[in-house]
PDB file of N, CA and C in Angstrom:
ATOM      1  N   UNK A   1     102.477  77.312  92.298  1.00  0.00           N
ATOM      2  CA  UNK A   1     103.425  76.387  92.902  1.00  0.00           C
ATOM      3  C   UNK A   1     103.488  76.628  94.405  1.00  0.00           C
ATOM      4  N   UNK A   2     104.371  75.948  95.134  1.00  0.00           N
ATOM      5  CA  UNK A   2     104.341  75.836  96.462  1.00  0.00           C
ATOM      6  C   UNK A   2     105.963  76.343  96.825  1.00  0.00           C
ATOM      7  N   UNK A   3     105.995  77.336  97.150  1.00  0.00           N
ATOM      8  CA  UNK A   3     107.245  77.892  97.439  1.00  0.00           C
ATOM      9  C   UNK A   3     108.061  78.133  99.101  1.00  0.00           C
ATOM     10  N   UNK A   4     108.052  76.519  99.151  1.00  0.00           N
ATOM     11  CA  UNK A   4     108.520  77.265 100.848  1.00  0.00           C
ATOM     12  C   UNK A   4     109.918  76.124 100.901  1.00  0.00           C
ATOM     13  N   UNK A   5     110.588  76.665  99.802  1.00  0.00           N
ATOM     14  CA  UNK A   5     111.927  75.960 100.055  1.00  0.00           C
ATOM     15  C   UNK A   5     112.078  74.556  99.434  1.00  0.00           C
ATOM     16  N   UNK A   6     111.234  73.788  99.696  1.00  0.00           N
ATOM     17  CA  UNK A   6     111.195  72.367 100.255  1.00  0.00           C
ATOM     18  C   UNK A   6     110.384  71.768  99.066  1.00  0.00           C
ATOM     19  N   UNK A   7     108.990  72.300  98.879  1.00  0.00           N
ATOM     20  CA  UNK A   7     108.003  71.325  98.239  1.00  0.00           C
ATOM     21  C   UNK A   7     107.787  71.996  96.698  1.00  0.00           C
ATOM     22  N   UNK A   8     107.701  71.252  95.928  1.00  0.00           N
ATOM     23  CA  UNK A   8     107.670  71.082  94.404  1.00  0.00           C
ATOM     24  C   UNK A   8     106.261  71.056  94.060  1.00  0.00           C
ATOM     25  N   UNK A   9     105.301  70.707  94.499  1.00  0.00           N
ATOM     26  CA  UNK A   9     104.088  70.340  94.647  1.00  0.00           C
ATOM     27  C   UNK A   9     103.288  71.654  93.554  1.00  0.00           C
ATOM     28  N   UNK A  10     102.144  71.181  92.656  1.00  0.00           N
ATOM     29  CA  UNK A  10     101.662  72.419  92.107  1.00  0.00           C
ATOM     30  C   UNK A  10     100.194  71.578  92.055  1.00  0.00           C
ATOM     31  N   UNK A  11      99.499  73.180  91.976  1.00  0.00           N
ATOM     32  CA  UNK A  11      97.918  72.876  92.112  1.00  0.00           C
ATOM     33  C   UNK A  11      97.099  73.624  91.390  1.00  0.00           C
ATOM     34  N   UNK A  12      96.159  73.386  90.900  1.00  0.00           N
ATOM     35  CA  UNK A  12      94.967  73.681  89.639  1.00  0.00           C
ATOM     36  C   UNK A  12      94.141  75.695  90.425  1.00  0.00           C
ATOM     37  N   UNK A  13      95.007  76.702  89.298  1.00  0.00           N
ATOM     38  CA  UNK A  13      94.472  78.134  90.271  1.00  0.00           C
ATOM     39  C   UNK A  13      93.317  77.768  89.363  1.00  0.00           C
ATOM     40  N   UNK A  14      92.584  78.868  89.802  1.00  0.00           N
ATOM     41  CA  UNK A  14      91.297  79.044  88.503  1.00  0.00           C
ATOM     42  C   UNK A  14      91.095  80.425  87.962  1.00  0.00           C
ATOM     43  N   UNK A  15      91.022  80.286  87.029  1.00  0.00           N
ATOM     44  CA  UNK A  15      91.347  82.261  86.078  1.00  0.00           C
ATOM     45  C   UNK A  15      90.857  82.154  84.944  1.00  0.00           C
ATOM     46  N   UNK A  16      89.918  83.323  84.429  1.00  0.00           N
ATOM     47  CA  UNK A  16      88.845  83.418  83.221  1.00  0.00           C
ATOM     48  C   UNK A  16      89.278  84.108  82.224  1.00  0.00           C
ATOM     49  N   UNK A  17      89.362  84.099  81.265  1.00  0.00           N
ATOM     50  CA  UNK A  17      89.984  84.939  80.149  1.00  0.00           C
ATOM     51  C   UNK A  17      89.050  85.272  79.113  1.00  0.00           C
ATOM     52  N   UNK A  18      88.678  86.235  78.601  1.00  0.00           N
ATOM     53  CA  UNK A  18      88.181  87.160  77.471  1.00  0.00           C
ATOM     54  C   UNK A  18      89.140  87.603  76.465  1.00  0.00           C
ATOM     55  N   UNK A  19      89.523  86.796  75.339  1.00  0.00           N
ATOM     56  CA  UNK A  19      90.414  87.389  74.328  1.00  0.00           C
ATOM     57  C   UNK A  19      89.408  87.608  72.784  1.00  0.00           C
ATOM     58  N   UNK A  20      88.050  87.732  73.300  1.00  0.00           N
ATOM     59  CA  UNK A  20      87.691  88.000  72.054  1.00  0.00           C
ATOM     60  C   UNK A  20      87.686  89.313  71.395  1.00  0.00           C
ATOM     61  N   UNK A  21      88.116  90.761  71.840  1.00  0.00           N
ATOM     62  CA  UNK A  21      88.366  91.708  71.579  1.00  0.00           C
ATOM     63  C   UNK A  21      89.781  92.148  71.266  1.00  0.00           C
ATOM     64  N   UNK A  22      90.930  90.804  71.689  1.00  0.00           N
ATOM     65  CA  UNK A  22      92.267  90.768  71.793  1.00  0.00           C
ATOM     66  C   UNK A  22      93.085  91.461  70.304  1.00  0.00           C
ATOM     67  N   UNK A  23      93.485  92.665  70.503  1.00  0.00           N
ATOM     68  CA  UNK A  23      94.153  93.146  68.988  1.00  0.00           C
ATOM     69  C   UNK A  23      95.284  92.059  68.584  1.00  0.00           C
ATOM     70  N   UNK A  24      95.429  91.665  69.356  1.00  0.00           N
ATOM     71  CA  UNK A  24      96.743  90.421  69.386  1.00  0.00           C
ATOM     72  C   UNK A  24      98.205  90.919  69.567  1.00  0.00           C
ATOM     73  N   UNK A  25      99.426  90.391  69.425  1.00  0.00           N
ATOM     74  CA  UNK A  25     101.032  90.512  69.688  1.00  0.00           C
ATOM     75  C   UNK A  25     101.128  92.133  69.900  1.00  0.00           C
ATOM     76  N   UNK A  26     101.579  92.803  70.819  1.00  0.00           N
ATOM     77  CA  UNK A  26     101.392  94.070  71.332  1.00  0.00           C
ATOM     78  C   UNK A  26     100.346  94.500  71.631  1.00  0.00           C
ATOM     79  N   UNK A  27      99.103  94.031  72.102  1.00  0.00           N
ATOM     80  CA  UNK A  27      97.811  94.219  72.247  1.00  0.00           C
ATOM     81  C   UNK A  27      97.987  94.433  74.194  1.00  0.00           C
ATOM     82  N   UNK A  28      97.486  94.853  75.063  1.00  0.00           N
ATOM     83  CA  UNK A  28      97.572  94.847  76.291  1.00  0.00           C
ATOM     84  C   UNK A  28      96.750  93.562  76.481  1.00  0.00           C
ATOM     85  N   UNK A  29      96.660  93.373  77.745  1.00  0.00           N
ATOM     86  CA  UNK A  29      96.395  92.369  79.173  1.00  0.00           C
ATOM     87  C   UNK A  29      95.981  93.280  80.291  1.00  0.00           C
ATOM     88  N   UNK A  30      94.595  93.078  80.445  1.00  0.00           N
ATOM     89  CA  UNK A  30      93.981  94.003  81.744  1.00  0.00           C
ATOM     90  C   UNK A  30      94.330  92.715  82.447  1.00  0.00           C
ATOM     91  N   UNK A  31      95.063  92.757  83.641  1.00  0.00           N
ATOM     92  CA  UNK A  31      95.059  91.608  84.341  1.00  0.00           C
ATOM     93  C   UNK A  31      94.399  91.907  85.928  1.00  0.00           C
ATOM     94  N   UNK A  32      93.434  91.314  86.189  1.00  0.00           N
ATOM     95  CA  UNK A  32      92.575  91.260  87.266  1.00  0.00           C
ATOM     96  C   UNK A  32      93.494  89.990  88.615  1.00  0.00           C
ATOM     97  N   UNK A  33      94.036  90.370  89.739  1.00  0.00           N
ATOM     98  CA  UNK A  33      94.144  89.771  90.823  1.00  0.00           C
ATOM     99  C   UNK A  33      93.388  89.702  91.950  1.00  0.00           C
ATOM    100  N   UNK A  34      92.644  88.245  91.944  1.00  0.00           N
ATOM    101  CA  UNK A  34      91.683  87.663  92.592  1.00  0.00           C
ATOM    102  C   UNK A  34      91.468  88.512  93.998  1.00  0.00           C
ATOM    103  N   UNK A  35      90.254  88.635  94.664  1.00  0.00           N
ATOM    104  CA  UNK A  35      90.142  88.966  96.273  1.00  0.00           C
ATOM    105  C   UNK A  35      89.941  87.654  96.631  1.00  0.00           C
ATOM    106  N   UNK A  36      88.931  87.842  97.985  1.00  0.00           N
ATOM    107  CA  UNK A  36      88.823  86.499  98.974  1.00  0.00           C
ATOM    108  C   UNK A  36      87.635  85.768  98.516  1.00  0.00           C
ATOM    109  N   UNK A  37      87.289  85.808  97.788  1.00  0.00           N
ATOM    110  CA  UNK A  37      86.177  84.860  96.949  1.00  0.00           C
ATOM    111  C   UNK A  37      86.015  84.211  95.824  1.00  0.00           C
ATOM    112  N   UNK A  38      85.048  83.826  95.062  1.00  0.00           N
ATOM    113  CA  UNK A  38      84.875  83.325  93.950  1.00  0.00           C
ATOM    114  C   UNK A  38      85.094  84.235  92.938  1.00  0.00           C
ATOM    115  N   UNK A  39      86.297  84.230  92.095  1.00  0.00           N
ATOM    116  CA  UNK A  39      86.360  85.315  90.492  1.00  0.00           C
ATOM    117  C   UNK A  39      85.327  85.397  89.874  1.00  0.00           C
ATOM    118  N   UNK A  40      84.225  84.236  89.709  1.00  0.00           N
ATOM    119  CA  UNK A  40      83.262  84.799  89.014  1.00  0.00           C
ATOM    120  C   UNK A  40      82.626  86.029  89.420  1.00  0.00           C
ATOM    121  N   UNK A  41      82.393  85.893  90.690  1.00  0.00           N
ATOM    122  CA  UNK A  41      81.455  86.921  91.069  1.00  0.00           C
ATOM    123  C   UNK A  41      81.934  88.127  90.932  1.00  0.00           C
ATOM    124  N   UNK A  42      83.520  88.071  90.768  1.00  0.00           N
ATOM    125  CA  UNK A  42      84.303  89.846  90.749  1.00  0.00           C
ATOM    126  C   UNK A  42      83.783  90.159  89.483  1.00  0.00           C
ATOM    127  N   UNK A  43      84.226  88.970  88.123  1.00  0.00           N
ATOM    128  CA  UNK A  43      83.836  89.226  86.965  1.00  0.00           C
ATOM    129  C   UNK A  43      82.642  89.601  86.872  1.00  0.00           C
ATOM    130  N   UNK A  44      81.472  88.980  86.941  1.00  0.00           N
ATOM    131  CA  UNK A  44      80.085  89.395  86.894  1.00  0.00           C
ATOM    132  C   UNK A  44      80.009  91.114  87.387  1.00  0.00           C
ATOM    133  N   UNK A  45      80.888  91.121  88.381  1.00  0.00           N
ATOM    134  CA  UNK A  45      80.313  92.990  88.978  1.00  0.00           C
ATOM    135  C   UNK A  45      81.702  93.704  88.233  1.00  0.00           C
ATOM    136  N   UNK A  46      82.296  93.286  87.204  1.00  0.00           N
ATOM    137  CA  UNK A  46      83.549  94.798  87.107  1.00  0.00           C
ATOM    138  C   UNK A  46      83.209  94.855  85.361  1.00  0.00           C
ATOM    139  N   UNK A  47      82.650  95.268  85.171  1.00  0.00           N
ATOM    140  CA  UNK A  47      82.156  95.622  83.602  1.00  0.00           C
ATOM    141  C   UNK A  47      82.820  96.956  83.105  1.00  0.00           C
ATOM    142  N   UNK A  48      83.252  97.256  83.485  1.00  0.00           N
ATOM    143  CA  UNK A  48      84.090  98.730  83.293  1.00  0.00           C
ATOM    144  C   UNK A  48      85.245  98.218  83.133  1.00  0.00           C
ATOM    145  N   UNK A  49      85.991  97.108  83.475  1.00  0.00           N
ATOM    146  CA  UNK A  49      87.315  96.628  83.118  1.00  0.00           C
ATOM    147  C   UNK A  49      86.675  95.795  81.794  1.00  0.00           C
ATOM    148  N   UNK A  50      86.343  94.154  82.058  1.00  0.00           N
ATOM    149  CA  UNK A  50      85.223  93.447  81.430  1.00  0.00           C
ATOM    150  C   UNK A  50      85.066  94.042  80.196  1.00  0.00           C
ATOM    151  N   UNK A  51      84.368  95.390  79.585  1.00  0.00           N
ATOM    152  CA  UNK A  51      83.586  95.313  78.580  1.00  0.00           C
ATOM    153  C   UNK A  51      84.252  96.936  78.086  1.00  0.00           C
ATOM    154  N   UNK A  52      84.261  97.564  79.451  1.00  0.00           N
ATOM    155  CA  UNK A  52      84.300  99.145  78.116  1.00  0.00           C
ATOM    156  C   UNK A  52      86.289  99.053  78.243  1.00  0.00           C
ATOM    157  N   UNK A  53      86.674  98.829  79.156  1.00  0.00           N
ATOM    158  CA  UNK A  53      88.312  98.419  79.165  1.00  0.00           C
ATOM    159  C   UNK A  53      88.894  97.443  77.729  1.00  0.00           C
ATOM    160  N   UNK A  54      88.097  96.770  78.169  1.00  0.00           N
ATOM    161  CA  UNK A  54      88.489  95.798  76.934  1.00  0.00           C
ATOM    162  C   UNK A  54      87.766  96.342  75.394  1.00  0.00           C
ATOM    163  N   UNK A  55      87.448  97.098  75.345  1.00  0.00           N
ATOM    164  CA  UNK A  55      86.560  97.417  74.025  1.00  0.00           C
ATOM    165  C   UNK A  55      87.598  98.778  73.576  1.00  0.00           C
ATOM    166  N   UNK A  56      87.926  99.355  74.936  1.00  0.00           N
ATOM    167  CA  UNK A  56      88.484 100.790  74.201  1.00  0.00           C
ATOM    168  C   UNK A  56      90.139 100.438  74.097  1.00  0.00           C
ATOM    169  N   UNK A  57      90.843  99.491  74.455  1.00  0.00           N
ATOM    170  CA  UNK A  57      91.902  99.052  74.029  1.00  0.00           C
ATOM    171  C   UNK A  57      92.266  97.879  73.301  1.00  0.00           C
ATOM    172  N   UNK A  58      91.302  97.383  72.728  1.00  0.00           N
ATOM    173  CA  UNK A  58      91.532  95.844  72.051  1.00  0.00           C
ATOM    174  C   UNK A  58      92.257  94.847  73.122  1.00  0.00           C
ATOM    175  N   UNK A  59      91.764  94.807  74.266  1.00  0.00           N
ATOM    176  CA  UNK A  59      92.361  94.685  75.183  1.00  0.00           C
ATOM    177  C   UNK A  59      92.117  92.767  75.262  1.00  0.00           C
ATOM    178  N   UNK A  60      92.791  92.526  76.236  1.00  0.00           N
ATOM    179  CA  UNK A  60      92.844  90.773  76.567  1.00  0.00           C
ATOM    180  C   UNK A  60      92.602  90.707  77.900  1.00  0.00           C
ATOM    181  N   UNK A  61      90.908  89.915  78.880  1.00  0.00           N
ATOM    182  CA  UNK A  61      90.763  90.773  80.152  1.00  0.00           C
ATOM    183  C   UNK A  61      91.298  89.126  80.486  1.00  0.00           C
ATOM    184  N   UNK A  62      92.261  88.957  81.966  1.00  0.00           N
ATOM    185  CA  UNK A  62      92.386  87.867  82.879  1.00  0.00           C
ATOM    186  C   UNK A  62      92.147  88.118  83.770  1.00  0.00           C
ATOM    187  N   UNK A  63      91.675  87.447  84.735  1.00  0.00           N
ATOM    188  CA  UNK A  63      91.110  87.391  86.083  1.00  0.00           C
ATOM    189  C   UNK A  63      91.738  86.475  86.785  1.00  0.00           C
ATOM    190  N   UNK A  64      92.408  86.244  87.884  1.00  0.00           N
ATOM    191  CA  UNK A  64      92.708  85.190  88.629  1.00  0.00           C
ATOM    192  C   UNK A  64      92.044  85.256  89.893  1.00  0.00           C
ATOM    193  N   UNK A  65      92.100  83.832  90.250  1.00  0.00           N
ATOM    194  CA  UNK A  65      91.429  83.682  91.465  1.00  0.00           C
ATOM    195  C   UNK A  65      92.558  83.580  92.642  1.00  0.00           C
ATOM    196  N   UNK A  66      92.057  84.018  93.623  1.00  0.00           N
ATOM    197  CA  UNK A  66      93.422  84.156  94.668  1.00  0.00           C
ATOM    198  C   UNK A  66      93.385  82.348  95.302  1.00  0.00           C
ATOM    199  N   UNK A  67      94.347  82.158  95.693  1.00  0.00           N
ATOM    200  CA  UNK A  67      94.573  80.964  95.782  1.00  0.00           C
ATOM    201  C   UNK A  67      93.943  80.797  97.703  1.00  0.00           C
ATOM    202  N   UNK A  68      93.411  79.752  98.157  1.00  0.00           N
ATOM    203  CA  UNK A  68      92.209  79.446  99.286  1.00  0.00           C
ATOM    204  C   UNK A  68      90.765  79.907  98.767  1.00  0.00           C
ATOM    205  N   UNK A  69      90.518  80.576  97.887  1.00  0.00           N
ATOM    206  CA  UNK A  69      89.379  81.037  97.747  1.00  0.00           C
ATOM    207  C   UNK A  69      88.574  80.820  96.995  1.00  0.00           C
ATOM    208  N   UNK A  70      87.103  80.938  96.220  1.00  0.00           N
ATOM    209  CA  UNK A  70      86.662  80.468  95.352  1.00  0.00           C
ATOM    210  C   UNK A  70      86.536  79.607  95.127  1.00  0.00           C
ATOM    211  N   UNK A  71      87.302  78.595  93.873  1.00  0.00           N
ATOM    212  CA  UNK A  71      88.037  77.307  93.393  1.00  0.00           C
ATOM    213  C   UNK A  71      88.472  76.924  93.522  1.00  0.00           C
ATOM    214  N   UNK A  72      89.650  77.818  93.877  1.00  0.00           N
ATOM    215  CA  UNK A  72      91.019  77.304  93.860  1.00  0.00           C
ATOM    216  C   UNK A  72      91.780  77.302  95.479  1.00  0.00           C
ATOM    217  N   UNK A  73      91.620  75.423  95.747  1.00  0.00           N
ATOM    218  CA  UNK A  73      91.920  74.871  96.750  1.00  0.00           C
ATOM    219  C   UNK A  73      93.510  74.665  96.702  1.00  0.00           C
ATOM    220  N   UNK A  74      94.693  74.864  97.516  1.00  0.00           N
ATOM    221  CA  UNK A  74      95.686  74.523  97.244  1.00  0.00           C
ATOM    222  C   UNK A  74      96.164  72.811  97.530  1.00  0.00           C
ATOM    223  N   UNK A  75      95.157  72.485  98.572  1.00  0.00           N
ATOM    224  CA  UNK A  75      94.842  71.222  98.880  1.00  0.00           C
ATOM    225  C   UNK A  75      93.680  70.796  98.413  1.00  0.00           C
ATOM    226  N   UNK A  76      93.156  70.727  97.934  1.00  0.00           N
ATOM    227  CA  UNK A  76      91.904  70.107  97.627  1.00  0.00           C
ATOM    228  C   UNK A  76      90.676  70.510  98.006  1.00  0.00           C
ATOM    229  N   UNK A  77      90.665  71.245  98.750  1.00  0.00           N
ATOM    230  CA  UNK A  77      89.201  71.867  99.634  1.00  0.00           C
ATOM    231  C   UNK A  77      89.460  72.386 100.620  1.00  0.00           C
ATOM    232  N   UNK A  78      88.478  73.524 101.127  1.00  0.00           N
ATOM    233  CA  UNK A  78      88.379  74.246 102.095  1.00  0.00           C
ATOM    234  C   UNK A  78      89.227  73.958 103.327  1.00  0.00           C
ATOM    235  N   UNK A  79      88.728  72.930 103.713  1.00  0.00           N
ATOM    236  CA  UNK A  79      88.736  72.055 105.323  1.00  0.00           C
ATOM    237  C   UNK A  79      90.874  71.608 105.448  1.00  0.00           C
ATOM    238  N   UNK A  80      91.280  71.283 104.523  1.00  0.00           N
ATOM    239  CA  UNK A  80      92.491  70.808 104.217  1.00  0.00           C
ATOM    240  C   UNK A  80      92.937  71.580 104.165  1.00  0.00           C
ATOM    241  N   UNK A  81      92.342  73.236 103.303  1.00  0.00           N
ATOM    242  CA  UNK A  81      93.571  74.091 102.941  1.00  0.00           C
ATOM    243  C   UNK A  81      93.664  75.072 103.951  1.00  0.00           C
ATOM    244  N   UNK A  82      92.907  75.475 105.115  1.00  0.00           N
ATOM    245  CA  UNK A  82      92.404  76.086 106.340  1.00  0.00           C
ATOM    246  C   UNK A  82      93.247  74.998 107.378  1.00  0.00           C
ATOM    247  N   UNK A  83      93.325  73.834 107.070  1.00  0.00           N
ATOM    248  CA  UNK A  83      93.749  72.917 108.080  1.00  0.00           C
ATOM    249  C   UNK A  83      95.486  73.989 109.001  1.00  0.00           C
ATOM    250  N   UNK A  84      95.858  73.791 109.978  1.00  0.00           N
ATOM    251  CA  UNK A  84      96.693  74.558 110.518  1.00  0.00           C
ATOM    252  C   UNK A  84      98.472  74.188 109.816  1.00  0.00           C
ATOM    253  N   UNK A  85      98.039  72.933 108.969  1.00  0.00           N
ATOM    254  CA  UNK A  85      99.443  72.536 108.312  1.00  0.00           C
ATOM    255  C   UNK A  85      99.084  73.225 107.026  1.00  0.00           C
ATOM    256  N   UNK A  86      98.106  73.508 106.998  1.00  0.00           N
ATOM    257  CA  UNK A  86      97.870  74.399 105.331  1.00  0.00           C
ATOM    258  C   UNK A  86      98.091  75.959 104.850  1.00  0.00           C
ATOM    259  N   UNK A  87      97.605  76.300 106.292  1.00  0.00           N
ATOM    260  CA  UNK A  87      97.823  77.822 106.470  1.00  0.00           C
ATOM    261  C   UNK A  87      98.943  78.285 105.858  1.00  0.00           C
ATOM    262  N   UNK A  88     100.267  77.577 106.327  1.00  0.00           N
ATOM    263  CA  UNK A  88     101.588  78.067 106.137  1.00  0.00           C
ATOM    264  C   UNK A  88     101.875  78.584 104.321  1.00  0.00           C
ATOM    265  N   UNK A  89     101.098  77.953 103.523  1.00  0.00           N
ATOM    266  CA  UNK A  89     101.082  78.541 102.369  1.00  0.00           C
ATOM    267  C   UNK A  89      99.701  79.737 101.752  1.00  0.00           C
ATOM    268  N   UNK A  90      99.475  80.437 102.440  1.00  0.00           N
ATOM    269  CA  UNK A  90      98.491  81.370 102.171  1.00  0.00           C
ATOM    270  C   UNK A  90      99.625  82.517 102.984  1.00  0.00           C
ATOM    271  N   UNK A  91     100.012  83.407 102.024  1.00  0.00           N
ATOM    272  CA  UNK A  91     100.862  84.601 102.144  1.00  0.00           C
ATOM    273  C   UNK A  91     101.028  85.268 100.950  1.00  0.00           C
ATOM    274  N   UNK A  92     100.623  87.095 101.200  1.00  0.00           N
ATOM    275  CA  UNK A  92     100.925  87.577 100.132  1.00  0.00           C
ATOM    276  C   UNK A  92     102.408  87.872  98.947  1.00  0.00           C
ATOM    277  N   UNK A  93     102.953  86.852  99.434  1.00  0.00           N
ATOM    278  CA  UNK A  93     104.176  86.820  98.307  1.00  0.00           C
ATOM    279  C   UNK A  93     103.745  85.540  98.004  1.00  0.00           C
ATOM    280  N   UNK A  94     103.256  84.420  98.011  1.00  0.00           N
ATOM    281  CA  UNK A  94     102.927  83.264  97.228  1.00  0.00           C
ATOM    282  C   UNK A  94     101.711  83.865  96.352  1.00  0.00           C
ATOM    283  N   UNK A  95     100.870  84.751  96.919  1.00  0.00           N
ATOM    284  CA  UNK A  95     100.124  84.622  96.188  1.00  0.00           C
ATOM    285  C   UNK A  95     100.396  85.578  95.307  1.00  0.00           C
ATOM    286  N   UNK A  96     101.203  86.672  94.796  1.00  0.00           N
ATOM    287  CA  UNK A  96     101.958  87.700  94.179  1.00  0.00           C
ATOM    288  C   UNK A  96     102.772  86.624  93.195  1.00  0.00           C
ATOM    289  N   UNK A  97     103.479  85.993  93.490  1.00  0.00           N
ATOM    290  CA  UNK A  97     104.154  84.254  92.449  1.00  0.00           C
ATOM    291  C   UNK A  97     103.052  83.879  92.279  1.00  0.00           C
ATOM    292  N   UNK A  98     102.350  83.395  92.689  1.00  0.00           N
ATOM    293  CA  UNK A  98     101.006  82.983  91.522  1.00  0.00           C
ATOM    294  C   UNK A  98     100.386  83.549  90.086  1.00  0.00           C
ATOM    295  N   UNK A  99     100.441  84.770  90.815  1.00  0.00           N
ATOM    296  CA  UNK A  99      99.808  86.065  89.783  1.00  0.00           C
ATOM    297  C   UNK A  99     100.950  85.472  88.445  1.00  0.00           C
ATOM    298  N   UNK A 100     101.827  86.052  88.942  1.00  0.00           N
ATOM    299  CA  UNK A 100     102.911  86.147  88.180  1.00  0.00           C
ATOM    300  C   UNK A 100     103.046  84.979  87.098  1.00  0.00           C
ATOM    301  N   UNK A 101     103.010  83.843  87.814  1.00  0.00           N
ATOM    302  CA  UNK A 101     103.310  82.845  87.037  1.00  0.00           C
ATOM    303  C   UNK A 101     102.179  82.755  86.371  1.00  0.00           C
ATOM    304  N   UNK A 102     101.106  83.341  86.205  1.00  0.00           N
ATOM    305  CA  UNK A 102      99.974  82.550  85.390  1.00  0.00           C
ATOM    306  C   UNK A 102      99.682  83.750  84.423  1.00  0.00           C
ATOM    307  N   UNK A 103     100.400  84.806  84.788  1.00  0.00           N
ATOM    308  CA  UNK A 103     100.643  85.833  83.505  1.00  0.00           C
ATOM    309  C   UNK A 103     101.471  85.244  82.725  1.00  0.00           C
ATOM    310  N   UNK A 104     102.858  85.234  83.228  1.00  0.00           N
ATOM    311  CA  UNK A 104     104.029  84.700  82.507  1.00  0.00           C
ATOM    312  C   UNK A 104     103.554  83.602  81.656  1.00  0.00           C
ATOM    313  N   UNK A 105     103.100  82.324  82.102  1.00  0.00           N
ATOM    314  CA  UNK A 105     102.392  81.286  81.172  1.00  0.00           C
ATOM    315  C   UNK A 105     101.543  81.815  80.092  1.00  0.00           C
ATOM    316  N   UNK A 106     100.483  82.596  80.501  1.00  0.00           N
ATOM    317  CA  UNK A 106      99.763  83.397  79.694  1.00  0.00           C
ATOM    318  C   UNK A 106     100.259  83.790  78.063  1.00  0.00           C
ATOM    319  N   UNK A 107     101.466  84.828  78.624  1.00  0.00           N
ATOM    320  CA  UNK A 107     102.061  85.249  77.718  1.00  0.00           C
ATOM    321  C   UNK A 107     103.274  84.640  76.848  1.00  0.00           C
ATOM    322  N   UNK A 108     103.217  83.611  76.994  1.00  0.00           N
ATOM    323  CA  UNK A 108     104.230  82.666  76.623  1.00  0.00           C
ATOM    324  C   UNK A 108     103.372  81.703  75.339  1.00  0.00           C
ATOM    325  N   UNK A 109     101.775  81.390  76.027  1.00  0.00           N
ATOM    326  CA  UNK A 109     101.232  80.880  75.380  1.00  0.00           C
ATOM    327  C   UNK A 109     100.280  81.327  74.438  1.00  0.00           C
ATOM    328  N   UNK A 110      98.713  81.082  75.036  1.00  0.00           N
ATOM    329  CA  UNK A 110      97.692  81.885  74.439  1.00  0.00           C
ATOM    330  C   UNK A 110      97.770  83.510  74.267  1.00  0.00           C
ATOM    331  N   UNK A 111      98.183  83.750  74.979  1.00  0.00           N
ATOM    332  CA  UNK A 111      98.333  85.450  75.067  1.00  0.00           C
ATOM    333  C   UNK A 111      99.977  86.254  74.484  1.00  0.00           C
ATOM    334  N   UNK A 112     100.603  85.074  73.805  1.00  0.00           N
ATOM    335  CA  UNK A 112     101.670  85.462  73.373  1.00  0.00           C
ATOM    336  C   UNK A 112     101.404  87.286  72.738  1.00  0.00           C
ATOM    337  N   UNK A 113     102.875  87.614  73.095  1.00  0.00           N
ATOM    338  CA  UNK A 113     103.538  88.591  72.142  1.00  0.00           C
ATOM    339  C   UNK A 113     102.358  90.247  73.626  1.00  0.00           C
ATOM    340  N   UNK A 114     101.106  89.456  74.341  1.00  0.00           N
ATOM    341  CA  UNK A 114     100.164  90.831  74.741  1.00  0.00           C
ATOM    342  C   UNK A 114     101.542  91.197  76.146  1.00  0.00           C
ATOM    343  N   UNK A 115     101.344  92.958  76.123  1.00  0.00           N
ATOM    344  CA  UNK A 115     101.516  93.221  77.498  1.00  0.00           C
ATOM    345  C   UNK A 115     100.904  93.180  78.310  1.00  0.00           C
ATOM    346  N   UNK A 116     101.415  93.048  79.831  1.00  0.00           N
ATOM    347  CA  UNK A 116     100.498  93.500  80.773  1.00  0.00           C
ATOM    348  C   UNK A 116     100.432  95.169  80.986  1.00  0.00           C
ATOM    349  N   UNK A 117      98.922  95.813  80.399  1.00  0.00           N
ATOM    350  CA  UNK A 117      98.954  97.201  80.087  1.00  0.00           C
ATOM    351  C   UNK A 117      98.353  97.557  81.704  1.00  0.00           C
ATOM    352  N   UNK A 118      97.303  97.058  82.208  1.00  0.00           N
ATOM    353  CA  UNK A 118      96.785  97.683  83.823  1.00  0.00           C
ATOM    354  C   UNK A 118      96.759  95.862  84.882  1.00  0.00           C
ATOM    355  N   UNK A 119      97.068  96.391  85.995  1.00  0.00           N
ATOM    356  CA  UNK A 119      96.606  95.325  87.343  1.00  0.00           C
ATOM    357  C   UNK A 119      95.517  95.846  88.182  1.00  0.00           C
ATOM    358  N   UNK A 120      94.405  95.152  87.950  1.00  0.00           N
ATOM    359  CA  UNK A 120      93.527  95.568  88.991  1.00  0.00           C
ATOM    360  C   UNK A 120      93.181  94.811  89.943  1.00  0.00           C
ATOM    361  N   UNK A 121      92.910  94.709  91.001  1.00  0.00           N
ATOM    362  CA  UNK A 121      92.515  94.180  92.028  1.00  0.00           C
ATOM    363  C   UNK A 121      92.635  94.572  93.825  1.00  0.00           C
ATOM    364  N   UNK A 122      92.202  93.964  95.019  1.00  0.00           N
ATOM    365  CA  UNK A 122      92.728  94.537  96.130  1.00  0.00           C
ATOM    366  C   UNK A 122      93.573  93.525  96.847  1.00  0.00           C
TER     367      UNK A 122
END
């Protein structure tokens, strides 16, 4: 969402999920918070969370993508969301409410009943 008082406005993050090892309702949530690029590419290089994390806890892995980066345009694309009226929403407490909210959804929905057991990311 867009949190600066004023605007209501919400926009499409992008975040990958692995629940096929998921023990299910009390099962953890490795939850991964996006850097300055594309999540795939974090996913592709963190296999130690990815595969032996998720294997030695029946674990549920999410990844989010940080919001300007990757995919996930808060405006629509690069050029718009860089634009100097766009900037104003790229801050690490929006993007900390992002996280948040797309755990919270998470666990409300598909990922009902999992904790969040580790946060990794920088």
């Amino acid at each position: 969402t867009w949190d600066n008082g004023q605007d209501a406005r919400q926009w499409k993050m992008r975040y990958l999920v692995d629940d096929s090892k998921w023990g299910g309702e009390g099962s953890p949530i490795l939850f991964y918070t996006g850097n300055e690029g594309d999540i795939a590419m974090f996913w592709a290089n963190s296999e130690f969370v990815t595969k032996t994390l998720r294997d030695k806890f029946n674990a549920a892995v999410v990844f989010a993508e940080h919001r300007y980066f990757g995919q996930s345009w808060p405006l629509g694309d690069s050029k718009a969301s860089f634009a100097p009226e766009g900037r104003g929403y790229l801050s690490v407490e929006q993007t900390m409410e992002d996280f948040a909210a797309l755990l919270n959804a998470l666990r409300r929905n598909a990922l009902a009943g999992g904790k969040a057991h580790r946060v990794y990311g920088d």
